[in-house]
Protein backbone atom coordinates (compact mmCIF):
# COMPACT_ATOMS: atom_id res chain seq x y z
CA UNK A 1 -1.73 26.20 8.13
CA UNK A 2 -5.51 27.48 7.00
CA UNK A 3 -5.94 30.62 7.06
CA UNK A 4 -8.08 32.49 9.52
CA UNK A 5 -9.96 33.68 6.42
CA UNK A 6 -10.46 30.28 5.10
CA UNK A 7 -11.32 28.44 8.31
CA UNK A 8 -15.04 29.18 8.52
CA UNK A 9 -15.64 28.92 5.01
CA UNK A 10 -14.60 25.03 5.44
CA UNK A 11 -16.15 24.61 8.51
CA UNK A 12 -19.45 25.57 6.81
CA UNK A 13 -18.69 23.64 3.51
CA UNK A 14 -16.58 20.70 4.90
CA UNK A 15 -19.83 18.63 4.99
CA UNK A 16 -21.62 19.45 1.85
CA UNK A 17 -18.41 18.61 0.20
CA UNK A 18 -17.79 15.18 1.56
CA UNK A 19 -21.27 14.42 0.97
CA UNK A 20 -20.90 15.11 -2.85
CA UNK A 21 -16.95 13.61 -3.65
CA UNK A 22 -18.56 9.92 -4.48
CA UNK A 23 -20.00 11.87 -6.89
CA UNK A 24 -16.98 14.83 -7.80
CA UNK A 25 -14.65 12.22 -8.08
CA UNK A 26 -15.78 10.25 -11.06
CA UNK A 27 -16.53 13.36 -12.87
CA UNK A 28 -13.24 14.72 -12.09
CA UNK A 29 -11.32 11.70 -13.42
CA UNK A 30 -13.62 11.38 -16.20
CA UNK A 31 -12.74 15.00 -17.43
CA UNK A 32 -8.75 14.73 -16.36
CA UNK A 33 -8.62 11.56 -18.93
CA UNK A 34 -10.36 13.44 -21.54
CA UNK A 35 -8.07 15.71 -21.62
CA UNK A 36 -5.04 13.97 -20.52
CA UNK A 37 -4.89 10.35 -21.86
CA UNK A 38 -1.47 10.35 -21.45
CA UNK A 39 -2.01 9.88 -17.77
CA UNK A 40 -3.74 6.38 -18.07
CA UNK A 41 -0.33 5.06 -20.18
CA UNK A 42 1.53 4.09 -16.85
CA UNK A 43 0.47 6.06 -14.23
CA UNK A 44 -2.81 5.87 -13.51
CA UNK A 45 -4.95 2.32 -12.83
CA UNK A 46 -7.46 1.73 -15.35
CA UNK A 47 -8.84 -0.90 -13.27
CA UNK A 48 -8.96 0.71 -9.41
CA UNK A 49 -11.06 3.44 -12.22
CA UNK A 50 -13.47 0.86 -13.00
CA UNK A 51 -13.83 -0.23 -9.74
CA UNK A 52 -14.16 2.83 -8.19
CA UNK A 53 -11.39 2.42 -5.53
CA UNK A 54 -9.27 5.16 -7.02
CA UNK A 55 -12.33 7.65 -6.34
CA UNK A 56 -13.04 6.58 -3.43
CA UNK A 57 -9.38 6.77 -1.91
CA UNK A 58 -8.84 10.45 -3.35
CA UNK A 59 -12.55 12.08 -2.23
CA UNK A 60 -11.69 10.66 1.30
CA UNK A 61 -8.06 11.66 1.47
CA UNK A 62 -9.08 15.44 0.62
CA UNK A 63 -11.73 15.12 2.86
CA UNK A 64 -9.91 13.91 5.85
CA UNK A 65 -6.93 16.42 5.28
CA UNK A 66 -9.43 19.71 5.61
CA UNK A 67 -10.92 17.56 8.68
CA UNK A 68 -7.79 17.34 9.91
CA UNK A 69 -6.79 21.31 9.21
CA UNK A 70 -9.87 22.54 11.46
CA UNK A 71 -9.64 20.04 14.68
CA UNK A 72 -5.68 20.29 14.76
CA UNK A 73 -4.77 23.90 13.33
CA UNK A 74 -0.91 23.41 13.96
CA UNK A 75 -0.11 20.19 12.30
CA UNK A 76 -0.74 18.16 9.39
CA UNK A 77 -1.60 14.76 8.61
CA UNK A 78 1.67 13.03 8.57
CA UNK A 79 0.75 9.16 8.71
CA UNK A 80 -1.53 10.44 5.92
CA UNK A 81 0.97 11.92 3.81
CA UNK A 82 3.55 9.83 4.18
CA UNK A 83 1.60 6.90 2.70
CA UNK A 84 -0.06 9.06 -0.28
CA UNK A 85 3.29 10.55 -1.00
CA UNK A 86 5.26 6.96 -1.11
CA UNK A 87 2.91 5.34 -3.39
CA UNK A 88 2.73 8.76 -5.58
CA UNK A 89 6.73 8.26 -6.10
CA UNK A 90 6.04 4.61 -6.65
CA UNK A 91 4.33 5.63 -10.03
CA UNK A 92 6.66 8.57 -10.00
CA UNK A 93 4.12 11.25 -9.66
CA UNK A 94 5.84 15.08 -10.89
CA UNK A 95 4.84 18.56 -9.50
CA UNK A 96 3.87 19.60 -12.69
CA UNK A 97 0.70 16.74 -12.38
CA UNK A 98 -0.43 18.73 -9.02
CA UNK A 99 -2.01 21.69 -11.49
CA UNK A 100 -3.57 19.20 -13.79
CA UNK A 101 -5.26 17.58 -11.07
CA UNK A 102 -6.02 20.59 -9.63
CA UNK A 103 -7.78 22.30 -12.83
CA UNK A 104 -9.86 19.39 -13.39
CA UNK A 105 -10.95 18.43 -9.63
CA UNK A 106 -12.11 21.99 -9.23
CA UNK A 107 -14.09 21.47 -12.50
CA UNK A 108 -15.89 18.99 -11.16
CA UNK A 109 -16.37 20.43 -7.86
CA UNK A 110 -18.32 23.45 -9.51
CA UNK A 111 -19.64 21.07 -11.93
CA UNK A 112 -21.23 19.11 -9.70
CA UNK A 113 -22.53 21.96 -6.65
CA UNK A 114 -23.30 25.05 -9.15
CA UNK A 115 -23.63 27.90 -7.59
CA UNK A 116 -23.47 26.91 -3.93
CA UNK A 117 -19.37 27.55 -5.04
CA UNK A 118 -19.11 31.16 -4.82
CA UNK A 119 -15.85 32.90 -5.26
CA UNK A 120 -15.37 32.67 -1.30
CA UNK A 121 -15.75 28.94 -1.44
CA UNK A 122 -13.24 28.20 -4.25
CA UNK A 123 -10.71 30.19 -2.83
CA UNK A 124 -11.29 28.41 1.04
CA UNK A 125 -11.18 24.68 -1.06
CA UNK A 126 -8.18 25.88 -3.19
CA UNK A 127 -6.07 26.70 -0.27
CA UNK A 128 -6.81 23.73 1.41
CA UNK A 129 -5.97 21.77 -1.99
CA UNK A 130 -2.74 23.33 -2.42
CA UNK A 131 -1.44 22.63 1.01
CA UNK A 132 -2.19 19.68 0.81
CA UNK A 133 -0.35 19.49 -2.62
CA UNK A 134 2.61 21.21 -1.23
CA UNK A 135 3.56 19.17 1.78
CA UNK A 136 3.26 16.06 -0.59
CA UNK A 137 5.47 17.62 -3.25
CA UNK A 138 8.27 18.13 -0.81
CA UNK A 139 7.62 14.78 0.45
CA UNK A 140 8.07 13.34 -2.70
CA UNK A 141 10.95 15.37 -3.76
CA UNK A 142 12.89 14.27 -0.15
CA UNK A 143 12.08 10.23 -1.18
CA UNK A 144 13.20 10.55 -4.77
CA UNK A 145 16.48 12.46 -3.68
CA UNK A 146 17.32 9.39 -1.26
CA UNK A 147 17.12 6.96 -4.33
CA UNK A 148 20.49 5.60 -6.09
CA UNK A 149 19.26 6.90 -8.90
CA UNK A 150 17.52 9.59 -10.45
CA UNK A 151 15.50 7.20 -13.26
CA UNK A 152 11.69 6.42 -12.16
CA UNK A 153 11.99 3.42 -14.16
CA UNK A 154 14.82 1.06 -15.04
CA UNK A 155 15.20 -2.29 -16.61
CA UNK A 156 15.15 -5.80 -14.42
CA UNK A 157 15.59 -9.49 -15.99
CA UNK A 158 13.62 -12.33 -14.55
CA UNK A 159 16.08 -14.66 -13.49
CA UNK A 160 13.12 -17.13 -12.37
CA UNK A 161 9.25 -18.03 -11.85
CA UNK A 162 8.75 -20.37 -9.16
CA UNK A 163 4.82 -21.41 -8.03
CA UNK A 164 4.26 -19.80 -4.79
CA UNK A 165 1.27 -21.45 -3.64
CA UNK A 166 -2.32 -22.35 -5.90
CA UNK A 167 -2.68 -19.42 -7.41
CA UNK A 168 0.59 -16.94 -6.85
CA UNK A 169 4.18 -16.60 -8.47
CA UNK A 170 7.33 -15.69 -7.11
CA UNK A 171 9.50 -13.59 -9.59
CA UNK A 172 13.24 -13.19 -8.94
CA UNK A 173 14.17 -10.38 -10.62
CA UNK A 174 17.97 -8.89 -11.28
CA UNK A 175 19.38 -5.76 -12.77
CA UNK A 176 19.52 -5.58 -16.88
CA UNK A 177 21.79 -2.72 -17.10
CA UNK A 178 24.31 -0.89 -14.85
CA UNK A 179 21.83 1.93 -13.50
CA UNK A 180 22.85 2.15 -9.48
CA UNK A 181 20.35 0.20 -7.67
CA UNK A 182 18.57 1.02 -4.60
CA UNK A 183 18.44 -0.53 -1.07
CA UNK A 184 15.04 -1.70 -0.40
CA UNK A 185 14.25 -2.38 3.56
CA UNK A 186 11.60 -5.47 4.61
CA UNK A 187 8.02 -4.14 4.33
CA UNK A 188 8.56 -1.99 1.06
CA UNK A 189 6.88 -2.50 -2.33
CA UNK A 190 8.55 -1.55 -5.46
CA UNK A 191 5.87 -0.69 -8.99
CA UNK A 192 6.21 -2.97 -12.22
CA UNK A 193 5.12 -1.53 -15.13
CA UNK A 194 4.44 -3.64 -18.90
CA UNK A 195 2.42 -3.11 -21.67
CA UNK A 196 -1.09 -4.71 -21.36
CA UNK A 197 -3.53 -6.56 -24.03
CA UNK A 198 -4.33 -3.46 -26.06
CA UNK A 199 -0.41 -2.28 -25.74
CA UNK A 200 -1.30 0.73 -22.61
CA UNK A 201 1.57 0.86 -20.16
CA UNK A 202 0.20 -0.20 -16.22
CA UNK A 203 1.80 -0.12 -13.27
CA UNK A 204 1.26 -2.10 -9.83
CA UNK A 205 2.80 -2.17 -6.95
CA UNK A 206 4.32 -5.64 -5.62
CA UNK A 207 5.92 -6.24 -1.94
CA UNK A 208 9.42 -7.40 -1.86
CA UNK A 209 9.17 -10.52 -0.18
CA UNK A 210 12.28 -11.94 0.22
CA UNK A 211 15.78 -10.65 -0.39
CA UNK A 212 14.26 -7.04 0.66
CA UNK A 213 17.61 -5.10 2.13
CA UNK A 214 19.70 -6.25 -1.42
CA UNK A 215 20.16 -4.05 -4.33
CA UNK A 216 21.38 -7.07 -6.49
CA UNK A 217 17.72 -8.50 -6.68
CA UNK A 218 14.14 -7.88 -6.66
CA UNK A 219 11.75 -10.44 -5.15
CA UNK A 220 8.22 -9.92 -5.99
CA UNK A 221 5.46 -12.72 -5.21
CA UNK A 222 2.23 -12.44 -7.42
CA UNK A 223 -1.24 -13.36 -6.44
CA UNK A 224 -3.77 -13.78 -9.93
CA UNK A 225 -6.36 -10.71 -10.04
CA UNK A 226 -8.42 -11.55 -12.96
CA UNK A 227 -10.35 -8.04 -12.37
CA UNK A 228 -6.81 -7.12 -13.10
CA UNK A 229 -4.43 -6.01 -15.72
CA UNK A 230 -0.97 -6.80 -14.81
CA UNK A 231 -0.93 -9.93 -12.51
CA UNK A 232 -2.51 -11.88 -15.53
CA UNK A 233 -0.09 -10.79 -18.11
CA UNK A 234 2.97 -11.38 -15.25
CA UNK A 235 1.57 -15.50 -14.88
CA UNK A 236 0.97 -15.72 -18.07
CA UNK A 237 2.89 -13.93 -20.78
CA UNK A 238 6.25 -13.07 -18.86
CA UNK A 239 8.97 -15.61 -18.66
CA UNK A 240 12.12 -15.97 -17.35
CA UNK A 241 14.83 -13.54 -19.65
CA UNK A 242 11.95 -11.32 -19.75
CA UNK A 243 12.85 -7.64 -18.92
CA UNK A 244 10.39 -5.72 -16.56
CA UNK A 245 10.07 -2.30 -15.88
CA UNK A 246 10.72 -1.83 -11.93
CA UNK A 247 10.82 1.30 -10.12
CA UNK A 248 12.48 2.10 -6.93
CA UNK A 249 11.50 0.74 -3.37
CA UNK A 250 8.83 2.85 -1.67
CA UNK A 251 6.50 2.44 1.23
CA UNK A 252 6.60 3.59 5.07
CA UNK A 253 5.56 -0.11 6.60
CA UNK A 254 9.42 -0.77 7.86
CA UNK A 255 10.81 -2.06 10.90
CA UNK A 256 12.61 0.92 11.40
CA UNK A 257 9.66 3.64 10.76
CA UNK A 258 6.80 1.22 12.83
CA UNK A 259 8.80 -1.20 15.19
CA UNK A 260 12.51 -0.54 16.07
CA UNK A 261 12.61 -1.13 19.22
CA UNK A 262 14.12 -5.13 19.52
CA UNK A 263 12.79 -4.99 23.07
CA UNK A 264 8.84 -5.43 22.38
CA UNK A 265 7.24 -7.96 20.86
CA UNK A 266 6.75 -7.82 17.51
CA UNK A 267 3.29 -9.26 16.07
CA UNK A 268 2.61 -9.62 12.05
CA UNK A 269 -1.03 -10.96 11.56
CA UNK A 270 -1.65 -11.49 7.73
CA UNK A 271 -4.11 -13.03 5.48
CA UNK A 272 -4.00 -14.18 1.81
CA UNK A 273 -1.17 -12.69 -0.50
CA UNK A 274 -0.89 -9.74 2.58
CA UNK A 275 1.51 -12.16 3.83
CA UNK A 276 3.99 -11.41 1.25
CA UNK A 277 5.56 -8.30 3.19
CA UNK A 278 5.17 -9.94 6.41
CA UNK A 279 7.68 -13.18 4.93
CA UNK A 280 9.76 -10.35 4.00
CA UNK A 281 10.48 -8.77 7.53
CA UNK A 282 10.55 -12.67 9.12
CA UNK A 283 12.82 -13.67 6.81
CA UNK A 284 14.99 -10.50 7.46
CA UNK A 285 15.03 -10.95 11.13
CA UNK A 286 15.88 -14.52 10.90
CA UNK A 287 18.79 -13.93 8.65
CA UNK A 288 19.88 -10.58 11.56
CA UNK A 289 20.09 -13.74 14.52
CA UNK A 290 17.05 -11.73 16.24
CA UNK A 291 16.62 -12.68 19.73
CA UNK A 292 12.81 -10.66 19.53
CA UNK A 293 9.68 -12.36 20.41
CA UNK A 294 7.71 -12.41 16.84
CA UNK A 295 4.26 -14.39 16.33
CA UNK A 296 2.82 -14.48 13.17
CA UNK A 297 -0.33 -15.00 12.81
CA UNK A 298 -2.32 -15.76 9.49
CA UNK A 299 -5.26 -16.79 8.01
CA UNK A 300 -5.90 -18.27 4.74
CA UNK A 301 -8.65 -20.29 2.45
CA UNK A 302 -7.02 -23.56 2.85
CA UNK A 303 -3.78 -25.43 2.87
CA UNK A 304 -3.73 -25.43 -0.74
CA UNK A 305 -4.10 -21.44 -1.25
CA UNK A 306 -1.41 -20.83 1.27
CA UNK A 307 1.66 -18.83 -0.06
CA UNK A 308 5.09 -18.37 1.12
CA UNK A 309 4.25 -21.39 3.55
CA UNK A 310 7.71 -22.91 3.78
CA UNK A 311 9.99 -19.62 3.52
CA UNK A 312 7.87 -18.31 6.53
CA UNK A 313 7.81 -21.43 8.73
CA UNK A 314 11.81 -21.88 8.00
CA UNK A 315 11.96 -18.08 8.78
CA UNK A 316 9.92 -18.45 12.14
CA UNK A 317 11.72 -21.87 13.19
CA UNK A 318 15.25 -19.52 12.72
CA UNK A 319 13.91 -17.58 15.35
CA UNK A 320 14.73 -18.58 18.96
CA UNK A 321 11.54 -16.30 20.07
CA UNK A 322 9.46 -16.86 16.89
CA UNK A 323 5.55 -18.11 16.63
CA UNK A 324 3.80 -19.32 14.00
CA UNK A 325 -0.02 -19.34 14.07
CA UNK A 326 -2.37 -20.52 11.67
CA UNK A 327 -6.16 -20.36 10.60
CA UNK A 328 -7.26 -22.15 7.77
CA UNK A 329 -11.13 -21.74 6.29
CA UNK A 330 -10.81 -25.56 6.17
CA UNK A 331 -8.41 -28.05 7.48
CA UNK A 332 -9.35 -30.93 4.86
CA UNK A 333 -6.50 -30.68 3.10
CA UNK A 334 -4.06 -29.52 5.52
CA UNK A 335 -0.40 -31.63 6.06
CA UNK A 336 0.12 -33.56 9.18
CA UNK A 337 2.11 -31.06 11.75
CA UNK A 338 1.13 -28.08 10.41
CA UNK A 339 -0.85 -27.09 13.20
CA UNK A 340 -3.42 -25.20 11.47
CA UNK A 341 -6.58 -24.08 13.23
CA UNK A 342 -10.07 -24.39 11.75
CA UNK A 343 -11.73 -20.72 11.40
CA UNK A 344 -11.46 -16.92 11.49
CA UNK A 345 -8.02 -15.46 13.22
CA UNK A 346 -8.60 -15.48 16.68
CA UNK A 347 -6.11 -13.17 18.64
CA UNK A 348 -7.26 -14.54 22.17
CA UNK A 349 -5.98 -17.66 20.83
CA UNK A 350 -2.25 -16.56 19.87
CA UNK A 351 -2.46 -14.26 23.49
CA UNK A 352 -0.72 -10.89 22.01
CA UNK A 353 1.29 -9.16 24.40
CA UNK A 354 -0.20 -5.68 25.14
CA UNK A 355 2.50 -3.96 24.36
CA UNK A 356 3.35 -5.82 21.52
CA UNK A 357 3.73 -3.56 17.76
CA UNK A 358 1.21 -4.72 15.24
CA UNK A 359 1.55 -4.98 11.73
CA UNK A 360 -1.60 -6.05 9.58
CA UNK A 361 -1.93 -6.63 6.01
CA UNK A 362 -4.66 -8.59 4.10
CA UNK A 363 -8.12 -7.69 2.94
CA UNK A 364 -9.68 -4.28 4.85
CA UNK A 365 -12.55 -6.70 6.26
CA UNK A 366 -9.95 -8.73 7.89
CA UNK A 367 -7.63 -6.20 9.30
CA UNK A 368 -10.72 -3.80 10.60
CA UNK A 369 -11.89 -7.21 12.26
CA UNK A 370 -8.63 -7.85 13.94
CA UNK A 371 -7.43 -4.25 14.62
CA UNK A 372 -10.98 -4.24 16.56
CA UNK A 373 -9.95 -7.30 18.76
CA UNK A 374 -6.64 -6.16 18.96
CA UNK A 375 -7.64 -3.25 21.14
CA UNK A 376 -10.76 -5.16 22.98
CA UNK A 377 -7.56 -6.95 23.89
CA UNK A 378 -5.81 -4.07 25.66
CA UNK A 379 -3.12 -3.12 22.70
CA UNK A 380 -3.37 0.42 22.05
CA UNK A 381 -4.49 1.76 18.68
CA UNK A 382 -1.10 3.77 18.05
CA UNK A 383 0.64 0.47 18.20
CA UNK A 384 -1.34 -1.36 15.40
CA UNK A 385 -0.03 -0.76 11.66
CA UNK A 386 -1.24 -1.66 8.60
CA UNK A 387 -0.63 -2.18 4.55
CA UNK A 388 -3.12 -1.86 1.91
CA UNK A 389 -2.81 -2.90 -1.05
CA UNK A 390 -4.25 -0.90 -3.89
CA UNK A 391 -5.85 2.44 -3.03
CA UNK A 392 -6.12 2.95 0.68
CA UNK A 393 -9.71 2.63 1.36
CA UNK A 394 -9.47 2.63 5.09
CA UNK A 395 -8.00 6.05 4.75
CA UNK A 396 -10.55 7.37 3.38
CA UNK A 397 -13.09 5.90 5.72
């Protein structure tokens, strides 16, 4: 834990430096890049740089893990962690990276607040930095020795491209070679990585959302990003006999890490392409013969935008517990039956069991709005879960 030596240093600095990282972090990446390209070719996001999500997620994370260091001495962040460290072995993040990173974020640290770092203060921020480094390293190292295989990246062949919805695609994708496969579980994301328009290698991370507990396929459901890089060139440039570059399964949001217990009710409230690892788990329990109460809730644009609409209605009707509710921005076009109300989620309408296990995934306005009313409802806040995809942004507000 932080040294006694170290402690008041951060207590004294902890709030200067959270009030400069919007600003450390650009410089920082701005300087690592300079002198690393080779780190934008597949690893990191060009465009969560331009957008300044990448930034955002990394000043916060730091931030929150020396908060974390002075009001619980004893422990460490492990919901924190544990997220960072699955989507770092996503991309297939190495040790060595943790002293590049290093180097160039204290860099910009002194860069940016001069002399204010004296000798005491870099060593205080350094020690905090490397534990912080050090528990995720042997977090990482644990998830990549529990893999089938010991390649970061290996080759899959789309077997099919199905429309999943207005503006999605649902890739099936199966092994190209004879490289031992691993077992994904319902909830987990795997990365894809392909050459974009000026040839750099980029990597983003999809949900398996269907066929999730197989090592004989990948299914991967793609939502359009046109601020993107990698979603455009998957709808459309890749075709089926394509081969992708897919990594192993990561990602803590499982059934057996957040909601194991068969006897509570289990709640998954979704909106837009967040339902994608939500129709996983559904379609999971379904095919188990679960006798647990689900609902699923989402909310979506329209009718029309919907994805996934008929695997998780067919999933929900297999249930003899199971719920389906539905908000829809507008009804107009909505089928006959589909029971679709007109609006913003509404929890009081779908009545969620207090001691029900909540797993949210959608936009961060969305799932701050209903994680609120979830606990105005009487569900405690340990109980709620969520996904983000992209840089976790609530984690580092």
């Amino acid at each position: 834990m932080l040294s006694e030596k170290s402690r008041p240093v951060i207590e004294a600095t902890a709030d200067v430096v959270a009030a400069h990282m919007d600003e450390i972090t650009p410089k920082f990446y701005a300087h690592m890049f300079e002198a690393h390209p080779e780190l934008l070719n597949g690893v990191f996001s060009r465009a969560n740089q331009r957008n300044g999500e990448q930034p955002k997620a990394l000043s916060g994370s730091i931030v929150r893990f020396a908060v974390h260091l002075l009001e619980h001495p004893n422990s460490l962040p492990e919901a924190v962690l544990s997220r960072i460290a699955h989507k770092h072995t996503s991309l297939g993040i190495t040790e060595d990276q943790y002293q590049i990173v290093y180097e160039n974020l204290f860099w910009a640290i002194a860069d940016t607040l001069g002399e204010a770092v004296t000798d005491e203060v870099a060593e205080a921020w350094t020690e905090v930095y490397w534990l912080m480094a050090d528990a995720l390293i042997k977090l990482e190292k644990g998830l990549y020795a529990k893999q089938a295989n010991t390649k970061m990246w290996t080759p899959w062949r789309v077997e099919s491209k199905e429309p999943a919805g207005a503006s999605a695609f649902t890739f099936r994708l199966v092994p190209a070679d004879d490289t031992p496969a691993t077992v994904g579980e319902p909830g987990q994301y795997v990365s894809v990585r392909l050459p974009v328009a000026d040839g750099l290698l980029q990597a983003r991370q999809y949900s398996l959302s269907s066929d999730a507990a197989s090592a004989d396929v990948r299914v991967i459901t793609v939502k359009r990003d046109d601020g993107g890089e990698v979603s455009p060139v998957l709808h459309d440039s890749v075709q089926v006999g394509d081969v992708l570059e897919v990594s192993n399964p990561y990602g803590d949001l499982t059934l057996s890490t957040v909601s194991a217990d068969e006897e509570r009710p289990l709640v998954l409230a979704t909106a837009g392409i967040g339902i994608t690892p939500a129709a996983a788990i559904l379609q999971d329990l379904a095919a188990r013969g679960s006798q647990r109460r689900v609902i699923a809730l989402h909310a979506d644009r329209s009718a029309a935008a919907l994805t996934l609409a008929d695997e998780v209605r067919a999933a929900v009707d297999a249930l003899p517990r199971g719920e389906l509710h539905l908000w829809l921005g507008s009804t107009a076009d909505a089928p006959e039956g589909l029971g679709a109300r007109e609006g913003r989620m509404d929890i009081a309408q779908a009545r969620v069991p207090q001691d029900a296990d909540v797993v949210l995934c959608g936009p961060l306005p969305f799932m701050q709005a209903v994680r609120s009313a979830l606990i105005e409802a009487g569900v405690p806040a340990t109980q709620i879960h969520y996904e983000v995809f992209g840089p976790d942004l609530w984690l580092a507000a």
